[in-house]
Protein backbone atom coordinates (compact mmCIF):
# COMPACT_ATOMS: atom_id res chain seq x y z
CA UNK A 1 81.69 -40.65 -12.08
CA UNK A 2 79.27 -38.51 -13.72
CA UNK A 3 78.07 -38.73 -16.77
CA UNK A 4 80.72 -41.91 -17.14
CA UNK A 5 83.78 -39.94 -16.59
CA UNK A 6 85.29 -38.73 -12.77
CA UNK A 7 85.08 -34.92 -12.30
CA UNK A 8 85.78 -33.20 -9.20
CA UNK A 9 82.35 -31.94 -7.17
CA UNK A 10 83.02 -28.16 -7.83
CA UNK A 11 82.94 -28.92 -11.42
CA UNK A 12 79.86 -31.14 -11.41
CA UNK A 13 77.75 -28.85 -9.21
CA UNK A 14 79.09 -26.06 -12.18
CA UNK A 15 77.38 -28.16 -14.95
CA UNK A 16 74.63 -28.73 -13.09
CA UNK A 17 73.82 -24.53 -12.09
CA UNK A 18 74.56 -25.47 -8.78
CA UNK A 19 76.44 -22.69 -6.81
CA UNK A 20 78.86 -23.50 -3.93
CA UNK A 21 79.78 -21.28 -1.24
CA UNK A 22 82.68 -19.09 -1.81
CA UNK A 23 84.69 -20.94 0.93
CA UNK A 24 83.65 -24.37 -0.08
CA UNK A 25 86.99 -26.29 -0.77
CA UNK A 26 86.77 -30.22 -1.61
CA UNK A 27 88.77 -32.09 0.42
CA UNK A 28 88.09 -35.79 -1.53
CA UNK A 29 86.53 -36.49 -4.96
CA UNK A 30 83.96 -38.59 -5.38
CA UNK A 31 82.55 -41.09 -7.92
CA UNK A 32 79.50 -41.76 -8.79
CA UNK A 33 77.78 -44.86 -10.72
CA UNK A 34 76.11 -44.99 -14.17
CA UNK A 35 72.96 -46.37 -11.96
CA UNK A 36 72.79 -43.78 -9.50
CA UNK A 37 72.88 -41.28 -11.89
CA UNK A 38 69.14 -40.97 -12.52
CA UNK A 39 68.37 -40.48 -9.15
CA UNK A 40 71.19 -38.14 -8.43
CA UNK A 41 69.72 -35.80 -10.74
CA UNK A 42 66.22 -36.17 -9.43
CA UNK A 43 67.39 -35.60 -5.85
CA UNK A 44 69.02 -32.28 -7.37
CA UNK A 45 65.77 -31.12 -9.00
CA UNK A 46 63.70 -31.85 -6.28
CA UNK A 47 66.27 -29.70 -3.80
CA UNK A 48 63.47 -26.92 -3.34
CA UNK A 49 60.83 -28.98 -2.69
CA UNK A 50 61.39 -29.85 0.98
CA UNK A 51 59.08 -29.67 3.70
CA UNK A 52 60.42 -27.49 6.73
CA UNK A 53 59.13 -27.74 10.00
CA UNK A 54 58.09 -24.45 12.21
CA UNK A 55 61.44 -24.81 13.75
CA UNK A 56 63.31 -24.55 10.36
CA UNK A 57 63.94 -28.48 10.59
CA UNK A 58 63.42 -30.26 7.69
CA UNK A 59 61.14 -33.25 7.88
CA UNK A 60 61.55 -34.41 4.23
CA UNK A 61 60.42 -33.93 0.73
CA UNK A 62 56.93 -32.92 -0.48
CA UNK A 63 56.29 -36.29 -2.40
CA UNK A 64 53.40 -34.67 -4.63
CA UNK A 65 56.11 -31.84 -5.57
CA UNK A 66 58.56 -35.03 -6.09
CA UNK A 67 56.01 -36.52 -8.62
CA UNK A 68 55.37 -33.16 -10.64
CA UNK A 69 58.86 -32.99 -11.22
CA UNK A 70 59.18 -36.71 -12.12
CA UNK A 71 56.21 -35.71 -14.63
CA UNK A 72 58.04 -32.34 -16.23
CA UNK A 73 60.85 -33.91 -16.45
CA UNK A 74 59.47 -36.93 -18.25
CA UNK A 75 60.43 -40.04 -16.20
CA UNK A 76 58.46 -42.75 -17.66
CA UNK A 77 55.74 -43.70 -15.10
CA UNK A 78 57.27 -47.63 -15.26
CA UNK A 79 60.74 -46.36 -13.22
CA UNK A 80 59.13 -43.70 -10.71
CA UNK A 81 58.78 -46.62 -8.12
CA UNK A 82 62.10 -47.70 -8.22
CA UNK A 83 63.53 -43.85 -8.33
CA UNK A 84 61.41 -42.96 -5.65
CA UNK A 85 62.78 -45.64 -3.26
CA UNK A 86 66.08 -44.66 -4.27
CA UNK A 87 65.53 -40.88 -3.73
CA UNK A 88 63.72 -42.05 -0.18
CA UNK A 89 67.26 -43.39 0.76
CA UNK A 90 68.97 -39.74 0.19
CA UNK A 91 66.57 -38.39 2.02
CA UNK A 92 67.01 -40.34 4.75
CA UNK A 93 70.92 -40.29 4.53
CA UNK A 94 70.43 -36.57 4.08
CA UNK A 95 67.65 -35.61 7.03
CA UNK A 96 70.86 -37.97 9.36
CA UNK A 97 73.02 -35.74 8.93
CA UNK A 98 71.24 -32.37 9.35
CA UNK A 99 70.04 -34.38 12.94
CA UNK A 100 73.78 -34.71 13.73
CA UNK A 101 74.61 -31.51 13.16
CA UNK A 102 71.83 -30.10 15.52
């Protein structure tokens, strides 16, 4: 779900600015929670601030760009713990699979 309703990814990343690739198709829909929707936008608005390694690996995100953009985009400073752990696990999920695909 996003925003409390299901939408199809494509239509999502739309609303969001977000352009796919011209041969992006979605195979499954997805759903995603009222709770996770905080940190689903952050992780979108922080997508150009990751560090990349020499090899053109990424290692993970620049936490003091992570915490300007939790300032400008006026996250109270009581809930950037908790959204930071939670934006720590997509990193994570998301630095897995860029190792598998190596």
């Amino acid at each position: 779900m996003l925003g409390g309703r299901k939408c199809k990814l494509d239509e999502a990343a739309n609303k969001l600015g977000i352009t796919l690739p011209a041969d992006w198709q979605q195979e499954d829909e997805y759903e995603l929670w009222p709770e996770h929707l905080a940190v689903f936008y952050l992780f979108l608005d922080c997508q150009t601030q990751w560090r990349v390694l020499p090899s053109g690996h990424f290692q993970g995100f620049d936490y003091l760009a992570v915490e300007s953009v939790m300032r400008m985009q006026r996250i109270k400073p009581a809930d950037r713990a908790a959204l930071l752990a939670d934006l720590r696990v997509m990193e994570q999920a998301a630095l897995d699979i860029w190792a598998e695909e190596d």
